[in-house]
N, C-alpha and C. Protein backbone atom coordinates (compact mmCIF):
# COMPACT_ATOMS: atom_id res chain seq x y z
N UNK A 1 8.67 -8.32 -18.21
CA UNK A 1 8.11 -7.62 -17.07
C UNK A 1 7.93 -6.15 -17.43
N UNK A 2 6.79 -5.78 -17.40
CA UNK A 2 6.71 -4.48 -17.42
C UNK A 2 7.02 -3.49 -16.31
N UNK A 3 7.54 -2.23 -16.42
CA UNK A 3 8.21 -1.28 -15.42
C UNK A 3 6.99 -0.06 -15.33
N UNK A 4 7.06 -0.12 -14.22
CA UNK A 4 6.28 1.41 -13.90
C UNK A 4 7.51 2.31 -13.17
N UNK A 5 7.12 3.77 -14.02
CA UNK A 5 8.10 4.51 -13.24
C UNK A 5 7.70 5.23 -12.02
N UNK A 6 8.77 5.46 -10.96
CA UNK A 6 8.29 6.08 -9.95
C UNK A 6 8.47 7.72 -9.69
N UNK A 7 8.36 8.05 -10.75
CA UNK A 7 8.20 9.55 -11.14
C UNK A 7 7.08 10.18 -10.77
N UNK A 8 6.88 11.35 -10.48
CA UNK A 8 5.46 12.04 -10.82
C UNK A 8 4.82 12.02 -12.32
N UNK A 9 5.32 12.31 -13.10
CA UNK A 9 4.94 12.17 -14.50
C UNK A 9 4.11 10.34 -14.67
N UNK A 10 5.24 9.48 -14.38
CA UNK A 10 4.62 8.63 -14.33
C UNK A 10 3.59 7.83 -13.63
N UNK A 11 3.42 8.20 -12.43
CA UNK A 11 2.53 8.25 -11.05
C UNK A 11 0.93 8.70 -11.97
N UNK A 12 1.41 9.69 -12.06
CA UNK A 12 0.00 10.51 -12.90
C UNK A 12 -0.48 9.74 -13.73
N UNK A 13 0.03 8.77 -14.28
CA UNK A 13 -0.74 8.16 -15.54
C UNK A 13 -1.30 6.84 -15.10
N UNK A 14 -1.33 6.28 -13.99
CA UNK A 14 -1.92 4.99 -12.89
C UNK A 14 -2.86 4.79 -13.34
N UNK A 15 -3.13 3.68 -13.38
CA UNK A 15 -4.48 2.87 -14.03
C UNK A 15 -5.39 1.81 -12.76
N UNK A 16 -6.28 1.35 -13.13
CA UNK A 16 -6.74 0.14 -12.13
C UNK A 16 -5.70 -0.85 -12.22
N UNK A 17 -5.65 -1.37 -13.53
CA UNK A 17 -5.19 -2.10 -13.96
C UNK A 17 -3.29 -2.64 -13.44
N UNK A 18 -3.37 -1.83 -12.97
CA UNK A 18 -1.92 -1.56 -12.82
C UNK A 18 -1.51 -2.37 -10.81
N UNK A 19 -2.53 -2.27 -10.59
CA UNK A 19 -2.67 -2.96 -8.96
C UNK A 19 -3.54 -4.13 -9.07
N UNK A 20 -2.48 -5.19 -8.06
CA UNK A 20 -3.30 -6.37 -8.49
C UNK A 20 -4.25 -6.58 -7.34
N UNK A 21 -4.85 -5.89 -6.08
CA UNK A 21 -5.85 -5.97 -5.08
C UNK A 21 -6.22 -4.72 -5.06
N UNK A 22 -7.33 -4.81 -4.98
CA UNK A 22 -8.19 -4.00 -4.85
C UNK A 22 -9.29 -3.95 -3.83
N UNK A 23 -9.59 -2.81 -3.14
CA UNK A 23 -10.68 -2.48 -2.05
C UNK A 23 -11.50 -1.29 -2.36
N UNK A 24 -12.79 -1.18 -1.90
CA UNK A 24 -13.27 0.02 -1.91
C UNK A 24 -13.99 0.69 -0.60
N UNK A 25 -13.51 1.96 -0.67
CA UNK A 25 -13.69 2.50 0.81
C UNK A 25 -14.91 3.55 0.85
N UNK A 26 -16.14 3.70 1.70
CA UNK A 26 -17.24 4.63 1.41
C UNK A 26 -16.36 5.86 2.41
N UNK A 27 -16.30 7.20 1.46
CA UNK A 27 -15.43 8.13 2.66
C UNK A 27 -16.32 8.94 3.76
N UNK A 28 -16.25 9.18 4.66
CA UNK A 28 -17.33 9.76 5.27
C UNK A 28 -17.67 10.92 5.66
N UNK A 29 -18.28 11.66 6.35
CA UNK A 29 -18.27 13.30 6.56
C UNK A 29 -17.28 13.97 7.29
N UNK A 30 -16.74 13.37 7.98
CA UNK A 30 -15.37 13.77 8.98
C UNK A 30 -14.11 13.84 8.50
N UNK A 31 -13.82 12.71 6.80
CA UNK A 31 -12.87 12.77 6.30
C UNK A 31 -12.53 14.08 5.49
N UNK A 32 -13.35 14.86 5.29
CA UNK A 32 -13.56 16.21 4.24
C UNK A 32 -12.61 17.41 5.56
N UNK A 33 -11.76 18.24 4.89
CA UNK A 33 -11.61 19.45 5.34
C UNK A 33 -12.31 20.92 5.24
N UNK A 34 -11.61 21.76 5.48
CA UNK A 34 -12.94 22.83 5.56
C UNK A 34 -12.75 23.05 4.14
N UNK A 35 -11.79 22.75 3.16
CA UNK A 35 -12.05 23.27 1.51
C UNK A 35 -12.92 22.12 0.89
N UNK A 36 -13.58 20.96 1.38
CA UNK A 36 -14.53 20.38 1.24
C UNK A 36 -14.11 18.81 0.07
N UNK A 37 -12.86 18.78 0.86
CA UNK A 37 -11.94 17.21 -0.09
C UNK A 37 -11.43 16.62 1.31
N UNK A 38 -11.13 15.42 0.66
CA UNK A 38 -10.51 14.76 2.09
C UNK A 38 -9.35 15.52 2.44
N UNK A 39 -8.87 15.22 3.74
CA UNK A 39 -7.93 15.45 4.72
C UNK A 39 -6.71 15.05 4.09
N UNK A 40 -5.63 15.70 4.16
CA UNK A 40 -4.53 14.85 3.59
C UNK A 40 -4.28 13.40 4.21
N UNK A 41 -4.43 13.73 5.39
CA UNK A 41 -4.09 12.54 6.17
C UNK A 41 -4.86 11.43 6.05
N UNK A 42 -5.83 11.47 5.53
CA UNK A 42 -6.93 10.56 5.69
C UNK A 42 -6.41 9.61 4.40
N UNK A 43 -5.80 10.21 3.06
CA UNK A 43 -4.91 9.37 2.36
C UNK A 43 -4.16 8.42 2.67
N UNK A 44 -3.61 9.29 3.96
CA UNK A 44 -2.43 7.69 4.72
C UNK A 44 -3.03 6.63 5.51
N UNK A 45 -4.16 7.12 5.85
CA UNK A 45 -5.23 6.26 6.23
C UNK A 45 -5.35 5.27 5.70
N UNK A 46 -5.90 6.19 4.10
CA UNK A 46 -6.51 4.36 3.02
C UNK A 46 -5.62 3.63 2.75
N UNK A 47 -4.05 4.15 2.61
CA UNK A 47 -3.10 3.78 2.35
C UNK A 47 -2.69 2.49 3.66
N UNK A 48 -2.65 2.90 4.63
CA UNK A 48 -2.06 1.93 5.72
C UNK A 48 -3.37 1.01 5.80
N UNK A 49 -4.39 1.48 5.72
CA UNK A 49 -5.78 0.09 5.78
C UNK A 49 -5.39 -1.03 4.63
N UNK A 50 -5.33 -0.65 3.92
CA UNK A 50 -5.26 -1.54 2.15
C UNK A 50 -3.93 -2.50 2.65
N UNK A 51 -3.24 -2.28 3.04
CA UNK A 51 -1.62 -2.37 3.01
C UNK A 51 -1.84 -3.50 3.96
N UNK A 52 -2.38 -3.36 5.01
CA UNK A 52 -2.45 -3.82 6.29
C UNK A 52 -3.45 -5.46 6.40
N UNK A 53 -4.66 -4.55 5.83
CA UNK A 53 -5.46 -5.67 5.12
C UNK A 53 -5.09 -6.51 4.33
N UNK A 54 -4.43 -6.45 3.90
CA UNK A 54 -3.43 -7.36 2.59
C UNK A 54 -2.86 -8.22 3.25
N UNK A 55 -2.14 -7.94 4.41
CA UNK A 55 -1.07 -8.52 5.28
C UNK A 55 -1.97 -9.78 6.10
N UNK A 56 -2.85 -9.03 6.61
CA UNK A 56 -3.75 -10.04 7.61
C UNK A 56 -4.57 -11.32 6.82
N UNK A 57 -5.37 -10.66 5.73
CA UNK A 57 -6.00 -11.84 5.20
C UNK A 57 -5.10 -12.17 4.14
N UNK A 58 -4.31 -11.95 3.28
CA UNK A 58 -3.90 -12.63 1.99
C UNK A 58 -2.41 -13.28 2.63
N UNK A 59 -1.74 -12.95 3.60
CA UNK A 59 -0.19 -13.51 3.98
C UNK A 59 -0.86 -14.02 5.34
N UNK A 60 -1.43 -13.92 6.12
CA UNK A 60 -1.38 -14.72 7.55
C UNK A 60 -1.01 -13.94 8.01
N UNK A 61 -0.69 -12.72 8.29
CA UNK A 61 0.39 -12.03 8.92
C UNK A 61 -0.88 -11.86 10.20
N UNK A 62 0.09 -11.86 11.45
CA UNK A 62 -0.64 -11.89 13.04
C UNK A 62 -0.29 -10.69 13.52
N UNK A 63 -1.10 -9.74 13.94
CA UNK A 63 -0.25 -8.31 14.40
C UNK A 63 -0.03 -9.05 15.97
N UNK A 64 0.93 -8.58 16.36
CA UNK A 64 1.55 -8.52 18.12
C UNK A 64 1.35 -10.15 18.12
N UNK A 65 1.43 -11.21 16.95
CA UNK A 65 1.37 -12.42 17.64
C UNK A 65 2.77 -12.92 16.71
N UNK A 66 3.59 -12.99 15.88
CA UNK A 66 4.32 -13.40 15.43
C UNK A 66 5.43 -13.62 15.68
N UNK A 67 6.54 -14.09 15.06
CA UNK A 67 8.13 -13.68 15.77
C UNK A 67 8.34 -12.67 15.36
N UNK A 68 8.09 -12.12 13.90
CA UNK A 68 8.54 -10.86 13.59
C UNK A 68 7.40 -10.04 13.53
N UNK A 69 7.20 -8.55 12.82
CA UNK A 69 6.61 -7.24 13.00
C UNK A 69 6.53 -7.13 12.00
N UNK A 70 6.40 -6.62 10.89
CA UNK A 70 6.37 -5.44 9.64
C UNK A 70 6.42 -3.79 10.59
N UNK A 71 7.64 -3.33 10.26
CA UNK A 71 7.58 -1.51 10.81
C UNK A 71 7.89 -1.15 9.71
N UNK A 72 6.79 0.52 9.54
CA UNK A 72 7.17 0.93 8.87
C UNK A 72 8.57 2.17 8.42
N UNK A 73 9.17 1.80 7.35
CA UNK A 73 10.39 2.69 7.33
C UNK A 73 10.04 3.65 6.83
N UNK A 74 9.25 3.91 6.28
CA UNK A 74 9.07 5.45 5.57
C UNK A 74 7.82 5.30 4.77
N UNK A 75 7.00 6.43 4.48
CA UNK A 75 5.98 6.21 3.97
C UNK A 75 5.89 7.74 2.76
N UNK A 76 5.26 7.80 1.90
CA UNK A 76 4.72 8.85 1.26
C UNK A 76 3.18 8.94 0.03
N UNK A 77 3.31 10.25 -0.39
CA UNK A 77 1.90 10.69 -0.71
C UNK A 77 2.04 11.65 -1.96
N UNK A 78 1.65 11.30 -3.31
CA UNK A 78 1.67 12.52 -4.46
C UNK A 78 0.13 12.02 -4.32
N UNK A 79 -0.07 13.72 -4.50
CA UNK A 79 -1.37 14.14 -4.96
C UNK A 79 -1.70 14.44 -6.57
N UNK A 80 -3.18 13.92 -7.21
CA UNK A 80 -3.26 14.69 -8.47
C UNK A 80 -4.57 14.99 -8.95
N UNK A 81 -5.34 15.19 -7.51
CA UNK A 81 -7.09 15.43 -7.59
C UNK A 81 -7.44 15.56 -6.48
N UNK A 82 -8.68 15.65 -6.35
CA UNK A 82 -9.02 15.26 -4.65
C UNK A 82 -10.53 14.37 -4.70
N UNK A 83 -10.66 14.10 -3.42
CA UNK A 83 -11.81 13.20 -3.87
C UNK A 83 -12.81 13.73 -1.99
N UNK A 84 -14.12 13.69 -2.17
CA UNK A 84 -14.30 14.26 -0.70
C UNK A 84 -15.33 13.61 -0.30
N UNK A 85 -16.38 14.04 0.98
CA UNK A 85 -17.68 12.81 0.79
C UNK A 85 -18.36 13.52 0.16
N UNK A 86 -19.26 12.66 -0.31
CA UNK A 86 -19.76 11.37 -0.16
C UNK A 86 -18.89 10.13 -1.05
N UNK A 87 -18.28 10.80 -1.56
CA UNK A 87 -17.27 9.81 -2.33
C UNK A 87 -17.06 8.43 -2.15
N UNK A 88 -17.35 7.30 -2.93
CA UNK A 88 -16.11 6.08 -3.05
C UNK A 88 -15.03 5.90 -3.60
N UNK A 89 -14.44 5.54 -2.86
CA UNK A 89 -13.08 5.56 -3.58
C UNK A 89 -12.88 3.94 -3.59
N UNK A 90 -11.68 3.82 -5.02
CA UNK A 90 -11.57 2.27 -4.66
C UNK A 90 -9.53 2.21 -5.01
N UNK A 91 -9.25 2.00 -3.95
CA UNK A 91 -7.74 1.85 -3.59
C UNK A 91 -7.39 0.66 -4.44
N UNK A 92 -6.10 0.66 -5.02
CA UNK A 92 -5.39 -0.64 -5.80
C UNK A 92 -3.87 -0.77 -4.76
N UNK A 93 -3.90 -1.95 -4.74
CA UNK A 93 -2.19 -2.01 -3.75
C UNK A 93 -1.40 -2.99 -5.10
N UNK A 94 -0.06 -2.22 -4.85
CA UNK A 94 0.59 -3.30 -5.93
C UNK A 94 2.38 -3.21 -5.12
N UNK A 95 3.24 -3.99 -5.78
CA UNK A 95 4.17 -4.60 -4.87
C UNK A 95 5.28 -3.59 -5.30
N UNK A 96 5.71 -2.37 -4.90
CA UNK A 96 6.81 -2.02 -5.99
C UNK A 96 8.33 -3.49 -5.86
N UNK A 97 8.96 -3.23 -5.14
CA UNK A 97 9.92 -3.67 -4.34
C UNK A 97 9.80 -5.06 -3.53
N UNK A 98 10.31 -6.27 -3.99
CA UNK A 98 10.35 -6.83 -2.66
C UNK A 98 11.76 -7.64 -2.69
N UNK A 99 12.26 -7.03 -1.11
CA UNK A 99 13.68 -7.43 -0.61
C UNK A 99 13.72 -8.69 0.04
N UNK A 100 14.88 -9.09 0.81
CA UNK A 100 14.80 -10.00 1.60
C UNK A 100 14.43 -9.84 2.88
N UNK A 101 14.27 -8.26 3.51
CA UNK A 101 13.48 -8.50 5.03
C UNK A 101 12.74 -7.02 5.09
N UNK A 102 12.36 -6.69 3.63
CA UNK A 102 11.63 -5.24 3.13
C UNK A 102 10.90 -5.63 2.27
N UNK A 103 9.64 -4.52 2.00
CA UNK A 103 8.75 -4.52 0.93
C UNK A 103 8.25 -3.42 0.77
N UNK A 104 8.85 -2.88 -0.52
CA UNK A 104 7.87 -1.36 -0.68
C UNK A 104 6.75 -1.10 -1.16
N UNK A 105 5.39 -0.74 -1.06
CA UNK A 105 3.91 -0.96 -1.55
C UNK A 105 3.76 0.29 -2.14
N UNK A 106 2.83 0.41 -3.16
CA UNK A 106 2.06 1.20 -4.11
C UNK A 106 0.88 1.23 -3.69
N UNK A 107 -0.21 2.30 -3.54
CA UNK A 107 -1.31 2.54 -3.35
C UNK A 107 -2.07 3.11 -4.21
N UNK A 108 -2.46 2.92 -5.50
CA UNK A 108 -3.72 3.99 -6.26
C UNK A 108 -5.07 4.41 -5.86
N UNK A 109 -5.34 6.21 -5.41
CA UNK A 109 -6.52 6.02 -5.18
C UNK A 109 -7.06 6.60 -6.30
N UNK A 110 -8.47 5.81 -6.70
CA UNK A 110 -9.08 6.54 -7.65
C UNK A 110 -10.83 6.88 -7.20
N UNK A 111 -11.14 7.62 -7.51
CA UNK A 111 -12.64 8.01 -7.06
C UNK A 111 -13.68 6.58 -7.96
N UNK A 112 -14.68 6.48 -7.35
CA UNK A 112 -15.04 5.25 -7.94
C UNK A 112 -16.30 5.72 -9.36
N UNK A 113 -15.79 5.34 -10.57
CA UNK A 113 -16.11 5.90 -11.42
C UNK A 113 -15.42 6.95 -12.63
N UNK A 114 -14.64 6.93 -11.59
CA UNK A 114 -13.41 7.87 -12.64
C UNK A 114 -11.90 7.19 -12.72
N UNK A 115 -11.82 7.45 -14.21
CA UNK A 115 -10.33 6.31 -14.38
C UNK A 115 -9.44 7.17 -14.21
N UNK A 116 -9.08 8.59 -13.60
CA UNK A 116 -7.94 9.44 -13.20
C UNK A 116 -7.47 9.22 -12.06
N UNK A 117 -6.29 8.60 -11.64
CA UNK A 117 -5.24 8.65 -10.14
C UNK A 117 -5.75 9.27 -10.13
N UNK A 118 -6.24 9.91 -8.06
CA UNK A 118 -6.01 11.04 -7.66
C UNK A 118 -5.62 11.31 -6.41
N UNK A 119 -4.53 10.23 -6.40
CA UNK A 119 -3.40 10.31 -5.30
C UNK A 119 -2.75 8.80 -5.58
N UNK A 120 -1.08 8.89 -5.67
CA UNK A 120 -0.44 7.85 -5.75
C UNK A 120 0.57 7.83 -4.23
N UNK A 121 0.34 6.62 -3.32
CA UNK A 121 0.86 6.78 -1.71
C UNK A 121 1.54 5.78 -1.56
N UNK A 122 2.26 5.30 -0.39
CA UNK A 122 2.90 4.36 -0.13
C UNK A 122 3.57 4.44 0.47
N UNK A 123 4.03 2.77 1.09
CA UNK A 123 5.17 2.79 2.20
C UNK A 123 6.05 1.54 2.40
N UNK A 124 7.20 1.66 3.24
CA UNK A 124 7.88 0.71 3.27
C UNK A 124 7.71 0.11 4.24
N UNK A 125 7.79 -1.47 4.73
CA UNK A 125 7.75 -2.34 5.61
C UNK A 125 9.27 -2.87 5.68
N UNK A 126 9.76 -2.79 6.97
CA UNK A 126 11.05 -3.80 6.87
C UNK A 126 10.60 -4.77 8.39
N UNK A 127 10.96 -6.03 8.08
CA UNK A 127 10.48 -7.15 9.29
C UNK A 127 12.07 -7.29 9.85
N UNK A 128 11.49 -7.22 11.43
CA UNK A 128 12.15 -7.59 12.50
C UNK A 128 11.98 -8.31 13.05
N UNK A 129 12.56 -8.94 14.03
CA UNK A 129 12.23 -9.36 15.17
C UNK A 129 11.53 -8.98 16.04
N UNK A 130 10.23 -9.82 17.02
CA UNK A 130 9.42 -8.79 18.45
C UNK A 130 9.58 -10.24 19.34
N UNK A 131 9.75 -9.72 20.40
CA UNK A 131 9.71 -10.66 21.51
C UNK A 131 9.05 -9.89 22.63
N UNK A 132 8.11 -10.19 23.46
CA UNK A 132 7.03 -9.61 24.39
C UNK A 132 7.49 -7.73 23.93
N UNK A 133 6.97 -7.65 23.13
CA UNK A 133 6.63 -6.22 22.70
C UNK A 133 7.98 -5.53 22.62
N UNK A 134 9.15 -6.06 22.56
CA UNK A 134 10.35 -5.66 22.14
C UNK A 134 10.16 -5.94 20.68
N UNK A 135 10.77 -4.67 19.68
CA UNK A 135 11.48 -4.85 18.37
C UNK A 135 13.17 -4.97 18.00
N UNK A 136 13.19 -6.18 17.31
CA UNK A 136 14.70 -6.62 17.73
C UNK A 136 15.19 -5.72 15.75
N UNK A 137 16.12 -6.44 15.16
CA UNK A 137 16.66 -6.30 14.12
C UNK A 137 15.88 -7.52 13.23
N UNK A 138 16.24 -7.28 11.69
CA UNK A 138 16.05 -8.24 11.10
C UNK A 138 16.78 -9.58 11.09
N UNK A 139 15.99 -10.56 10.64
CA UNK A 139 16.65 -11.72 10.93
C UNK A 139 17.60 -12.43 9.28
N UNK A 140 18.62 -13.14 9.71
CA UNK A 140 19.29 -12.95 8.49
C UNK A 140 18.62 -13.84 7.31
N UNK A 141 17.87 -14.61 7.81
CA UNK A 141 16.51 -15.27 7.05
C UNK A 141 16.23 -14.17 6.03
N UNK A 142 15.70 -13.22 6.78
CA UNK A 142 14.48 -12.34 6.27
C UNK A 142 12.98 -12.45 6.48
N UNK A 143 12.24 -11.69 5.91
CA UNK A 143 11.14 -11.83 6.08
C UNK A 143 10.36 -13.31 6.36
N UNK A 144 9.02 -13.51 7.52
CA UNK A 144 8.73 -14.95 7.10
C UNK A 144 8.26 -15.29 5.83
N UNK A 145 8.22 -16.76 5.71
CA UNK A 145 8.00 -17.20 4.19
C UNK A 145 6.73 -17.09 3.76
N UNK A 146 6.20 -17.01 5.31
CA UNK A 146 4.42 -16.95 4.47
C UNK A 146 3.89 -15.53 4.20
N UNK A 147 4.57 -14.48 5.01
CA UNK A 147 4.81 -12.97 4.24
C UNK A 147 5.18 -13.10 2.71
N UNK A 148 6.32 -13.26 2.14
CA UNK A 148 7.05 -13.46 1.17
C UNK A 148 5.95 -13.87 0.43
N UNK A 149 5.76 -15.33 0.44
CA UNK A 149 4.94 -16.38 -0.60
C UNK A 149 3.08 -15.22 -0.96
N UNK A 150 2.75 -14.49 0.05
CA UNK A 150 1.66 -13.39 -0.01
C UNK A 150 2.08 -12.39 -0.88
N UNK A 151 3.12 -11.77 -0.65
CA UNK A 151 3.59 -10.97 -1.35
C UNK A 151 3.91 -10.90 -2.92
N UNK A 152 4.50 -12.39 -3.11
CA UNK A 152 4.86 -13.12 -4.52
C UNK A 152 3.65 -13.47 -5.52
N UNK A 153 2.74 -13.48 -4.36
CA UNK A 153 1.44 -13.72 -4.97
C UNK A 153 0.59 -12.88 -6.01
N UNK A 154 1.15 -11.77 -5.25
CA UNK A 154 -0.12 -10.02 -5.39
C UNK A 154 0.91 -9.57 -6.40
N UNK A 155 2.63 -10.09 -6.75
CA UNK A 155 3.39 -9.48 -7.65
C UNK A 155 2.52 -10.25 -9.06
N UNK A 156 2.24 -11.79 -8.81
CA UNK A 156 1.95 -12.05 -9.73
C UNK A 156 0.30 -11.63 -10.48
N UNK A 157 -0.55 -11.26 -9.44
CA UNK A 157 -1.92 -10.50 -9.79
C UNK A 157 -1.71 -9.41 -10.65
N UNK A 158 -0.22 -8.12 -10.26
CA UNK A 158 -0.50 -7.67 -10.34
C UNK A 158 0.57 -7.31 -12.40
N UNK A 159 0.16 -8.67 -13.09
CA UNK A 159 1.09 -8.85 -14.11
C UNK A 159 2.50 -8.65 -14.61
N UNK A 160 2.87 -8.70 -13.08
CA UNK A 160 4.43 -8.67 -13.27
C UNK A 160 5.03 -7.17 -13.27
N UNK A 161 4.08 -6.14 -13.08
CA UNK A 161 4.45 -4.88 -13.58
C UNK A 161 5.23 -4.52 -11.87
N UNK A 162 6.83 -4.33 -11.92
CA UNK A 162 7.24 -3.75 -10.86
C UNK A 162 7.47 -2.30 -11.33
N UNK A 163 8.84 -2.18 -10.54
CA UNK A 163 9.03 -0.72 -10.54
C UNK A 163 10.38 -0.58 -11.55
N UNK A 164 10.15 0.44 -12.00
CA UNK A 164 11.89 1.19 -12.93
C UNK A 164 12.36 2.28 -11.80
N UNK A 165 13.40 1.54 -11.75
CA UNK A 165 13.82 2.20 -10.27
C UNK A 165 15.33 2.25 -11.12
């Protein structure tokens, strides 16, 4: 199994190759700030779309219809370029982490056409319990299986490469 580190040093050196799904996003005129690159925020954007999208079509995952939720526990953002409109960008998701009722995700964005990261993002999911729009605790199960078996999937797309943690 190969290790990716979760360093900045190592962040910086992100490849396509290195995420096993991939999307590409057209950015638009509203995403740019007044220094004329995207928004920071608009990173956590592509980041929670990719992530999310993953969940719905590749695991089954049902938002507000399931027993459990995916919430997120924490999320973050290294920068190492910028990218602005008219830009494509094409996001890679890869699995760092996966627990028994957690999963930590990797996000590469790269401008489309250029093989330089230029932002490495991500976040954590831990599954709970929801019952009519209550969030309970995790269940001692863990995550559902058809989360999991999605997840196991995109580890294996993405050649086995986790994290050196």
């Amino acid at each position: 199994m190969t290790e990716l580190g979760l360093d900045l040093a190592s962040k910086r050196l992100r490849k396509r190759s290195d995420y096993g799904y991939h999307l590409d996003y057209r950015l638009r005129w509203n995403d740019n700030d007044v220094f004329g690159h995207m928004n920071n925020p608009y990173y956590g954007v592509l980041i929670d779309s990719i992530v999310n999208q993953y969940m719905i079509e590749e695991c089954g995952y049902k938002v507000n219809k399931g027993e459990q939720a995916g919430i997120i526990a924490n999320t973050y953002c290294d920068y190492f370029g910028s990218v602005s409109y008219p830009d494509q960008v094409e996001c890679g998701l890869r699995i760092v982490k996966l627990g028994k009722a957690s999963v930590m995700y990797e996000v590469g964005i790269f401008r489309k056409g250029d093989d330089s990261v230029k932002a490495v993002g991500g976040s954590t999911h831990v599954f709970v319990l929801q019952e009519g729009g209550n969030l309970g605790k995790p269940t001692k199960e863990g995550m559902p299986k058809y989360m999991r078996d999605g997840y196991e999937r995109l580890m294996g797309a993405q050649g086995g490469k986790g994290a050196k943690l």
